[in-house]
N, C-alpha and C. Protein backbone atom coordinates (compact mmCIF):
# COMPACT_ATOMS: atom_id res chain seq x y z
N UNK A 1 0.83 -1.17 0.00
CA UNK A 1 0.00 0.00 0.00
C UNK A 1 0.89 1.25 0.00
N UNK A 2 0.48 1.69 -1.00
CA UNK A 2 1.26 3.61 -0.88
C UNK A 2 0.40 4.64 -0.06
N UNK A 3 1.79 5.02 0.69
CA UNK A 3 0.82 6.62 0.69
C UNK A 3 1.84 7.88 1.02
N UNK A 4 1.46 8.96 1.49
CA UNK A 4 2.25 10.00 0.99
C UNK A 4 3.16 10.08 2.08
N UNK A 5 4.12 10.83 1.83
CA UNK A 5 4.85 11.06 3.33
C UNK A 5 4.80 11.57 4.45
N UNK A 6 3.66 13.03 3.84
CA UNK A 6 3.34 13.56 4.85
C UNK A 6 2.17 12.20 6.15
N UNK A 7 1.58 11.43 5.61
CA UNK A 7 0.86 10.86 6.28
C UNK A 7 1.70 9.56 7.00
N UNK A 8 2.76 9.29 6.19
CA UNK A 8 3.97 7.92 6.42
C UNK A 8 3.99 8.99 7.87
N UNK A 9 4.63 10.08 7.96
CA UNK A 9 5.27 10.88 8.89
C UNK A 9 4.38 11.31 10.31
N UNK A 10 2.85 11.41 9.73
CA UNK A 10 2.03 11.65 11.04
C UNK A 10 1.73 9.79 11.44
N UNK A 11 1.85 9.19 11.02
CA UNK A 11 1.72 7.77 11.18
C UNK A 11 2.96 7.49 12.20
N UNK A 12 4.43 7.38 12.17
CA UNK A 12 4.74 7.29 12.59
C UNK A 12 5.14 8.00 13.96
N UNK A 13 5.02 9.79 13.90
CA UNK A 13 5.35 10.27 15.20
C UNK A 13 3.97 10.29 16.32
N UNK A 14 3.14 9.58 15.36
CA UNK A 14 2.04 8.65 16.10
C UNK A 14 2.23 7.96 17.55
N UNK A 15 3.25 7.71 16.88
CA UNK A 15 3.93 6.13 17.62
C UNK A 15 4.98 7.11 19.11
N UNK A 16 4.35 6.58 20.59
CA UNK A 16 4.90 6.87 21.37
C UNK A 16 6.06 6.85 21.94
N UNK A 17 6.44 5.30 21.51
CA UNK A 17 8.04 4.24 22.33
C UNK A 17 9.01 4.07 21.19
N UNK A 18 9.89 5.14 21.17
CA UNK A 18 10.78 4.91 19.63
C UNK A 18 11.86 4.93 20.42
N UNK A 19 12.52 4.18 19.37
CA UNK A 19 14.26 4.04 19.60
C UNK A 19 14.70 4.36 18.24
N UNK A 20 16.05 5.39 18.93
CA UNK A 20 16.66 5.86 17.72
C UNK A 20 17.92 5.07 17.83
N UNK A 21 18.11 4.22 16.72
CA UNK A 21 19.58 3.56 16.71
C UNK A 21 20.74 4.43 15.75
N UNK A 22 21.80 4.33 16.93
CA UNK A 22 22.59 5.26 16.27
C UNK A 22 23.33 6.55 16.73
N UNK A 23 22.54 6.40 18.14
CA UNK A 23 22.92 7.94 19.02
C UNK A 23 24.55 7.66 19.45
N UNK A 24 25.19 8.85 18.93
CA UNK A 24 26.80 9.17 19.00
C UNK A 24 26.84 9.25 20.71
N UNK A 25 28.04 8.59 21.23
CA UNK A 25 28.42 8.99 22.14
C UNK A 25 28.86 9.93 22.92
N UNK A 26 28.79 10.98 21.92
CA UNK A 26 29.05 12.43 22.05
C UNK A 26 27.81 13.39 22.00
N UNK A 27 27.94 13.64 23.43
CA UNK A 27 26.52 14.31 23.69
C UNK A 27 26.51 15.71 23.07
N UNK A 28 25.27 15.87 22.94
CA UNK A 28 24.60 17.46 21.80
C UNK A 28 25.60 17.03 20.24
N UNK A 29 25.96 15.90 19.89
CA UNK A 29 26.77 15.95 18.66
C UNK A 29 25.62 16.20 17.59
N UNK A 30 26.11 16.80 16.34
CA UNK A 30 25.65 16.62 15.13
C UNK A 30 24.84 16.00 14.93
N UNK A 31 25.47 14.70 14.93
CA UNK A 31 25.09 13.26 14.12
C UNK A 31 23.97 12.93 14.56
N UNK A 32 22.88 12.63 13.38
CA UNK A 32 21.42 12.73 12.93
C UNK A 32 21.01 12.01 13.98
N UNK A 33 21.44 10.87 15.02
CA UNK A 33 20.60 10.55 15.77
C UNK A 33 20.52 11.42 16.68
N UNK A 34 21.41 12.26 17.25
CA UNK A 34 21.44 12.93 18.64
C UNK A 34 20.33 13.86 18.26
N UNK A 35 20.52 14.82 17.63
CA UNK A 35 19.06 15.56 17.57
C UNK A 35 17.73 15.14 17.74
N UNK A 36 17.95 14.03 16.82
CA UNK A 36 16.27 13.52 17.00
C UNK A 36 16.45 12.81 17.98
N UNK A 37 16.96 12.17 18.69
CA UNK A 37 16.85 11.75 20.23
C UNK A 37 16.44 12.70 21.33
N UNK A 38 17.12 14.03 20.88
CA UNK A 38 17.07 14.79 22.01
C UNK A 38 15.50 15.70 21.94
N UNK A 39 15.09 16.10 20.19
CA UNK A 39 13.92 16.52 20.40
C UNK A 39 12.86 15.80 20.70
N UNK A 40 12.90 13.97 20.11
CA UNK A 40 12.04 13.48 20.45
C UNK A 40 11.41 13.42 22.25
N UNK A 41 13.21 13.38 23.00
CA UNK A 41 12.59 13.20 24.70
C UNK A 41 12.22 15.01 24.96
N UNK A 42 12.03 15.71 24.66
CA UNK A 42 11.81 17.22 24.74
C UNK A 42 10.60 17.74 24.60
N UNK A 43 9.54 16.62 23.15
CA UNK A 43 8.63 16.94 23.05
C UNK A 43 7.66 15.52 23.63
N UNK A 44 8.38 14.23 24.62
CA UNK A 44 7.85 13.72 25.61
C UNK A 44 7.27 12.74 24.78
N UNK A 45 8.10 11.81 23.95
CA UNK A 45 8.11 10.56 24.20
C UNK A 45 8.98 9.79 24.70
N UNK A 46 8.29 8.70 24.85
CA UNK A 46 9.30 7.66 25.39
C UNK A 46 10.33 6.99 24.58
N UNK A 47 11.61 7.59 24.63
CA UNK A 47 12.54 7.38 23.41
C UNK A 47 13.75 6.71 24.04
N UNK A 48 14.43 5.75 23.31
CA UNK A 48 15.64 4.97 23.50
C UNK A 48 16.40 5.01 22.90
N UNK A 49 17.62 5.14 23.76
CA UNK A 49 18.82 5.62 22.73
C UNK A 49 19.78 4.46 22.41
N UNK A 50 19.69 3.66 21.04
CA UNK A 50 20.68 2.51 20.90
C UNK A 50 21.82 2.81 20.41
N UNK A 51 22.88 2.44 20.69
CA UNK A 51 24.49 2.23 20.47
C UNK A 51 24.79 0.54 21.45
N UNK A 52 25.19 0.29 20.78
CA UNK A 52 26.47 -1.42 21.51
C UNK A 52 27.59 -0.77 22.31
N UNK A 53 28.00 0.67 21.77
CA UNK A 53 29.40 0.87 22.57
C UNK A 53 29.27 1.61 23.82
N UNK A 54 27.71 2.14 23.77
CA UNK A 54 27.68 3.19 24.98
C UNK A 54 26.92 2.41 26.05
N UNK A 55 26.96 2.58 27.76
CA UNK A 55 25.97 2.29 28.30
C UNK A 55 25.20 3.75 28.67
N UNK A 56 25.85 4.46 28.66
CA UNK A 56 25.20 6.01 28.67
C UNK A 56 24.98 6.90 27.62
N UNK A 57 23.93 7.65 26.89
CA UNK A 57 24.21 8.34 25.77
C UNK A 57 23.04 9.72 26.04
N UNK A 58 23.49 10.82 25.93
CA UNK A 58 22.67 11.80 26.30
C UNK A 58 22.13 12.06 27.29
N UNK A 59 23.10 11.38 28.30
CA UNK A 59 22.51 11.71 29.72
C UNK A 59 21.62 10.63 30.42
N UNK A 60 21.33 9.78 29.22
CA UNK A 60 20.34 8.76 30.00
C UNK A 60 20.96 7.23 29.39
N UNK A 61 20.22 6.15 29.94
CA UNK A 61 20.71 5.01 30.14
C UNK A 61 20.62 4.64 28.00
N UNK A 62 21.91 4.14 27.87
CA UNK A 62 21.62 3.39 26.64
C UNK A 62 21.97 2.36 26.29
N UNK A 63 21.05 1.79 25.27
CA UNK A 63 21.09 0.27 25.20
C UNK A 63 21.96 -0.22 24.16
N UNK A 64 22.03 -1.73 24.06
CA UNK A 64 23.66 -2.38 23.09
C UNK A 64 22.29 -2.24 21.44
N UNK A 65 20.99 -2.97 22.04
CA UNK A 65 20.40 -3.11 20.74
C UNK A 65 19.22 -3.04 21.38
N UNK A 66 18.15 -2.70 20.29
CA UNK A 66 16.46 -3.05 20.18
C UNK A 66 15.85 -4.02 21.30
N UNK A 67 16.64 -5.17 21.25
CA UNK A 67 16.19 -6.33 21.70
C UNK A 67 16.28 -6.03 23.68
N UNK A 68 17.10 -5.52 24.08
CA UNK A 68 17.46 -4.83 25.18
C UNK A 68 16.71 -3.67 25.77
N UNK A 69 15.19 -3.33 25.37
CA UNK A 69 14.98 -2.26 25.42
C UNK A 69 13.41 -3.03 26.61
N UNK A 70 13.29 -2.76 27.93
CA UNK A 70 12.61 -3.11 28.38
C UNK A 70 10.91 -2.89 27.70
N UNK A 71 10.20 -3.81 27.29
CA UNK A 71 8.95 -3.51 27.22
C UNK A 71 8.70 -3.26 26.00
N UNK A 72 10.02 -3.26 24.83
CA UNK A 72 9.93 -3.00 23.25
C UNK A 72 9.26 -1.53 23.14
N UNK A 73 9.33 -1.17 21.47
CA UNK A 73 9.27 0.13 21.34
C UNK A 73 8.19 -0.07 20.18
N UNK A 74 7.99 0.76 19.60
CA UNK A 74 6.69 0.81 18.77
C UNK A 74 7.22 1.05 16.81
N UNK A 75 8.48 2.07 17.35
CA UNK A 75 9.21 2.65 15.93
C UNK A 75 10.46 2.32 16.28
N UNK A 76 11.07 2.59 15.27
CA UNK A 76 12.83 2.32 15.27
C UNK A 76 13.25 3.44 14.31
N UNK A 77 13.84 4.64 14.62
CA UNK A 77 15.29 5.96 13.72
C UNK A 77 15.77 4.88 13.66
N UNK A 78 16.52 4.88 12.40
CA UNK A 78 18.25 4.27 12.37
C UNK A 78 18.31 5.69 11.76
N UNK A 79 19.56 5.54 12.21
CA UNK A 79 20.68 6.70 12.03
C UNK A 79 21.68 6.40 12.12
N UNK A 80 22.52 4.89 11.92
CA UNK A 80 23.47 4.09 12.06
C UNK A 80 24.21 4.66 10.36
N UNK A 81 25.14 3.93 10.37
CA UNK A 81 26.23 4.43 9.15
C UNK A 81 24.72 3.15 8.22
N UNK A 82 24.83 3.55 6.65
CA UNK A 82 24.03 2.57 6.53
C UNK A 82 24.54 0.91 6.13
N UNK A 83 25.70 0.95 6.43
CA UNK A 83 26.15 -0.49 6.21
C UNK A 83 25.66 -0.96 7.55
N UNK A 84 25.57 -0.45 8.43
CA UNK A 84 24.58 -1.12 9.66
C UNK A 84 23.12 -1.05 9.71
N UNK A 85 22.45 -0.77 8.61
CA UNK A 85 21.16 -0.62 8.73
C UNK A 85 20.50 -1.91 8.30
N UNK A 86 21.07 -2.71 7.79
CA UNK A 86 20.52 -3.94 7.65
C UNK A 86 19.99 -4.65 8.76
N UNK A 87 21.51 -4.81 9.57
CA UNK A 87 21.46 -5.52 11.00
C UNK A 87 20.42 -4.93 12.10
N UNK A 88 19.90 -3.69 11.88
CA UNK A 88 19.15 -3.44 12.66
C UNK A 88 17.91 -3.51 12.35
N UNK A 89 17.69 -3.82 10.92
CA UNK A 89 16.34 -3.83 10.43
C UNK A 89 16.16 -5.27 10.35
N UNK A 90 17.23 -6.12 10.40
CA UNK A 90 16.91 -7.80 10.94
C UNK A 90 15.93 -7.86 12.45
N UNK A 91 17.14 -7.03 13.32
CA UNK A 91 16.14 -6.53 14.80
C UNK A 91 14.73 -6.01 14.86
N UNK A 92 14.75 -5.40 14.13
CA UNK A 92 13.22 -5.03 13.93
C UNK A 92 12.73 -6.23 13.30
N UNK A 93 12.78 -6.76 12.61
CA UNK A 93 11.66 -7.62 11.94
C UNK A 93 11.80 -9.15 13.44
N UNK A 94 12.82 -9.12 13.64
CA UNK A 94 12.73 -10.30 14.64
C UNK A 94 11.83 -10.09 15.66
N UNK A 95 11.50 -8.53 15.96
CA UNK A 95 10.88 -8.04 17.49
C UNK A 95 9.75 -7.46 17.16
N UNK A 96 9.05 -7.81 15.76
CA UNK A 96 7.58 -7.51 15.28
C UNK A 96 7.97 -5.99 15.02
N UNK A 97 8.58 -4.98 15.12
CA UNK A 97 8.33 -3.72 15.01
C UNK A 97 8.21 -3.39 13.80
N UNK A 98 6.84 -2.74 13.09
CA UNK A 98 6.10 -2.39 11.61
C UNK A 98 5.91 -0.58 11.74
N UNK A 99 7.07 -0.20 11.75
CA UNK A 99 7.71 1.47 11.84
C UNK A 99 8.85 1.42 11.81
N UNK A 100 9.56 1.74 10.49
CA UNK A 100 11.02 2.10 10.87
C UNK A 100 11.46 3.67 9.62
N UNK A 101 12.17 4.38 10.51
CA UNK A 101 12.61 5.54 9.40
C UNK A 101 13.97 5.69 9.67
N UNK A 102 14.51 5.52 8.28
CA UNK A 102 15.95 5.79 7.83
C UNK A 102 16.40 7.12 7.65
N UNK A 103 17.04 7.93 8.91
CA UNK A 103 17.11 8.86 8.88
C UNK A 103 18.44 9.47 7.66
N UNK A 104 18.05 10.51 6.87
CA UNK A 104 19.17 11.17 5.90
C UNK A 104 18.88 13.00 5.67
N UNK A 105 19.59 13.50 6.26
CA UNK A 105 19.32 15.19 6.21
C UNK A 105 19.99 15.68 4.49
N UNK A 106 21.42 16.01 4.51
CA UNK A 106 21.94 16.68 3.57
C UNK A 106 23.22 16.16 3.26
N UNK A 107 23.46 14.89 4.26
CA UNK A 107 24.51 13.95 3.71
C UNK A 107 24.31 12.65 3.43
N UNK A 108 24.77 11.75 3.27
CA UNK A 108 24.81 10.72 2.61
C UNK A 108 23.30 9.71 4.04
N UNK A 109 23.58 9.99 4.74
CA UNK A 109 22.73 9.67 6.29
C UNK A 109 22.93 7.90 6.53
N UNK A 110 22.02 7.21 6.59
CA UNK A 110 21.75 6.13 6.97
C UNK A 110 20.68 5.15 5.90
N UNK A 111 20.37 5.63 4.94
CA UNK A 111 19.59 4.96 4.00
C UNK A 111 20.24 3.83 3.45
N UNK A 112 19.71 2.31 3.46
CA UNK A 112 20.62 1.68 2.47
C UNK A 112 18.88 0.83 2.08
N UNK A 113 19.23 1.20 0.69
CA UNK A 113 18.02 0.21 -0.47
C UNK A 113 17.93 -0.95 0.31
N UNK A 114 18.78 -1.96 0.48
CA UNK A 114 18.81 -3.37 0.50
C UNK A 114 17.64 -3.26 1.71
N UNK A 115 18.28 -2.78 3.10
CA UNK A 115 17.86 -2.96 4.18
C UNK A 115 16.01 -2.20 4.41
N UNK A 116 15.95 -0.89 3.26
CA UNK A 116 14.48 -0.98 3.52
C UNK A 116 13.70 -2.14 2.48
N UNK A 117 14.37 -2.47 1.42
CA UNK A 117 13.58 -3.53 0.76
C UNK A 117 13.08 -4.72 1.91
N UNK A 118 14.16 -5.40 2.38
CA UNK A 118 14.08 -5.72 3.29
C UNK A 118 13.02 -5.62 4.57
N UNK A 119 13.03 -4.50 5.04
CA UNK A 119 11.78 -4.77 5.92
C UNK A 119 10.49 -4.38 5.17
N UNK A 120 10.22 -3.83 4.01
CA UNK A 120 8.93 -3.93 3.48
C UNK A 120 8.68 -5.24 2.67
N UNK A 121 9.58 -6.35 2.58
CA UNK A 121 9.23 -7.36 2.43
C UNK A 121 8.63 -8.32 3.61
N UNK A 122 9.01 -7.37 4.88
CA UNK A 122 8.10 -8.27 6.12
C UNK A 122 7.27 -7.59 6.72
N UNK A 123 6.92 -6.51 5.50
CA UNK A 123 5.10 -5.54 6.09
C UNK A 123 5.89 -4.76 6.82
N UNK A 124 7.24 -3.92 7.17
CA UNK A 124 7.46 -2.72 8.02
C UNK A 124 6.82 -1.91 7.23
N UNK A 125 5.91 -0.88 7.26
CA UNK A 125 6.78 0.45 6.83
C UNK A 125 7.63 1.68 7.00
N UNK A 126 8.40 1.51 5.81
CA UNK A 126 9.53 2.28 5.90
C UNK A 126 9.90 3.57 4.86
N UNK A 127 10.30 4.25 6.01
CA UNK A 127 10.34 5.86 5.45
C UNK A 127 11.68 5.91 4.96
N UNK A 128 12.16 5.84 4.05
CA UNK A 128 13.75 5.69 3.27
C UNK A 128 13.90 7.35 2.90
N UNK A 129 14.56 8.00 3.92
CA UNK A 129 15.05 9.18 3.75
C UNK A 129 14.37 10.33 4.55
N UNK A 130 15.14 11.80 4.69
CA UNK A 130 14.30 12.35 5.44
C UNK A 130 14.26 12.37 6.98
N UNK A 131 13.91 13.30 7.45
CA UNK A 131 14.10 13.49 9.32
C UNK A 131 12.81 13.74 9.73
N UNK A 132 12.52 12.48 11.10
CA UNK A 132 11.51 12.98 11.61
C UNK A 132 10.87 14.55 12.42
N UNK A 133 12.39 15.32 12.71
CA UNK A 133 12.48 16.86 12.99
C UNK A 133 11.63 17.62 11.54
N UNK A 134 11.57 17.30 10.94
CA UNK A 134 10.94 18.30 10.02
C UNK A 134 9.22 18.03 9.84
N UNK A 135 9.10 17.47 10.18
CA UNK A 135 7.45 17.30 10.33
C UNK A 135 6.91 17.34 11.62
N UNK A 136 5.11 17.88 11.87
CA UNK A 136 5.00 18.37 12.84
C UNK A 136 4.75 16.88 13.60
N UNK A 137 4.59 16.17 15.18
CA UNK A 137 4.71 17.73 15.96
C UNK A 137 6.33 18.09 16.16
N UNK A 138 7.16 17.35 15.79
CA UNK A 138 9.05 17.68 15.95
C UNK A 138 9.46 18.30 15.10
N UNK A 139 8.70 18.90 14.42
CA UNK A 139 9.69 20.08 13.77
C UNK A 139 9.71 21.38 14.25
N UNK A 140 10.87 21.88 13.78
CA UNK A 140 11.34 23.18 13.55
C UNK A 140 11.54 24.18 12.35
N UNK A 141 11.22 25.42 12.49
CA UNK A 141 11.26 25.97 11.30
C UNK A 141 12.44 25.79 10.09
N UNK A 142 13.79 25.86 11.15
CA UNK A 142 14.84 25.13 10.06
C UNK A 142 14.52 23.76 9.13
N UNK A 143 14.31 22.48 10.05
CA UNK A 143 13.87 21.70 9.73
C UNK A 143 12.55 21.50 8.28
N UNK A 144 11.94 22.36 8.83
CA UNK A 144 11.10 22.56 7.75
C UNK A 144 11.26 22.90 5.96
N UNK A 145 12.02 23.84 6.47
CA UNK A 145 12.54 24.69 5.22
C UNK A 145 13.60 23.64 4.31
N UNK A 146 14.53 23.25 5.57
CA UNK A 146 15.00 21.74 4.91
C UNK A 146 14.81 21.40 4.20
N UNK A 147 13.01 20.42 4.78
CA UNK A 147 12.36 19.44 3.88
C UNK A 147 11.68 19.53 2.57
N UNK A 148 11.66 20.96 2.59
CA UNK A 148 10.92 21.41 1.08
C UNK A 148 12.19 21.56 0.15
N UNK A 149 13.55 22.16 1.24
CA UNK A 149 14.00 21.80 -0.48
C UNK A 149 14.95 20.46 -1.10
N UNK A 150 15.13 19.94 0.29
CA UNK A 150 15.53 18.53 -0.02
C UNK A 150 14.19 17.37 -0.60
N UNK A 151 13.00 17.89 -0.84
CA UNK A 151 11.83 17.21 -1.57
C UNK A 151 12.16 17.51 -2.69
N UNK A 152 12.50 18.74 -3.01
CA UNK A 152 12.33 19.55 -4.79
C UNK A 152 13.24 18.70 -5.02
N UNK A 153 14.80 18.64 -4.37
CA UNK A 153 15.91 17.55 -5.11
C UNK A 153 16.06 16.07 -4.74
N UNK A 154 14.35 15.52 -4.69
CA UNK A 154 14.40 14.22 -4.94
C UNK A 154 14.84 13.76 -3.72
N UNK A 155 15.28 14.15 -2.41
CA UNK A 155 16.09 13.48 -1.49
C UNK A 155 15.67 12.53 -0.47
N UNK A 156 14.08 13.80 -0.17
CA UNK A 156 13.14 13.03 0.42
C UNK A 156 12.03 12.11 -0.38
N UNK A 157 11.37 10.87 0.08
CA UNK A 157 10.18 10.56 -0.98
C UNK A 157 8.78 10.85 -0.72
N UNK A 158 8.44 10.99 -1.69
CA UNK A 158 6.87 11.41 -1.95
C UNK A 158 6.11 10.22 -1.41
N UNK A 159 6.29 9.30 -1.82
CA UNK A 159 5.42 8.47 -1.56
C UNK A 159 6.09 6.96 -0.93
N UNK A 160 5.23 6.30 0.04
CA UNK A 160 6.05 5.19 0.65
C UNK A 160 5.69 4.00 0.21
């Protein structure tokens, strides 16, 4: 089933219990997971921060993987390099989770073909590209402005 992104996007920040895989060990860093980790716990969901190397990440407790996450989560960010996005989208499909978005702003991000083919061959859906910060309710005006013009150049998709 297709549908647009804007609705892929209220569909998923739908979803209360997300884990963003991928959060840098380096707190307030750049790197696409820390933001959306940090706005997601800001605007008060229940969000998990996965890395294997950290037990701490942003101040709060973080986990090795998905599977480690007391009580499971509802969505899954990757924001992992995307040669790791496979392995985590194995995790997801092993732990039923049918939400996952491959986070990618203005660099290369975390998208890899294989790994969303992959879970939309086991009914996820998956948002291949694009930040959940730019749509409401987690966006920001930067964010926003972003997404319109990384849509015009094809970056984000129209349709899921």
């Amino acid at each position: 089933m297709t549908t647009t992104m804007k609705e892929a996007a209220t569909e998923f920040l739908g979803k209360k219990r997300i884990a963003v895989a991928g959060v840098s060990r380096e707190p307030g860093g750049a790197h696409g997971g820390n933001p959306v980790y940090q706005r997601l716990r800001k605007r008060g969901y229940n969000v998990y921060a996965v890395n294997p190397h950290a037990q701490e990440l942003e101040g709060d407790m973080g986990y090795p993987n998905l599977a480690t996450i007391p009580g499971g989560v509802d969505a899954v960010v990757i924001a992992t390099s995307p040669e790791n996005a496979e392995a985590v989208m194995r995790d997801c499909i092993s732990l039923g989770i049918k939400h996952v978005w491959m986070h990618r702003g203005v660099g290369t991000g975390s998208v890899s073909h294989s790994a969303a083919e992959l879970g939309r061959s086991e009914g996820i859906r998956v948002i291949e590209g694009g930040c959940p910060l730019m749509h409401a309710p987690t966006a920001d005006p930067a964010h926003q402005v972003l997404r319109g013009v990384l849509s015009m150049v094809g970056r984000i998709p129209r349709k899921i």
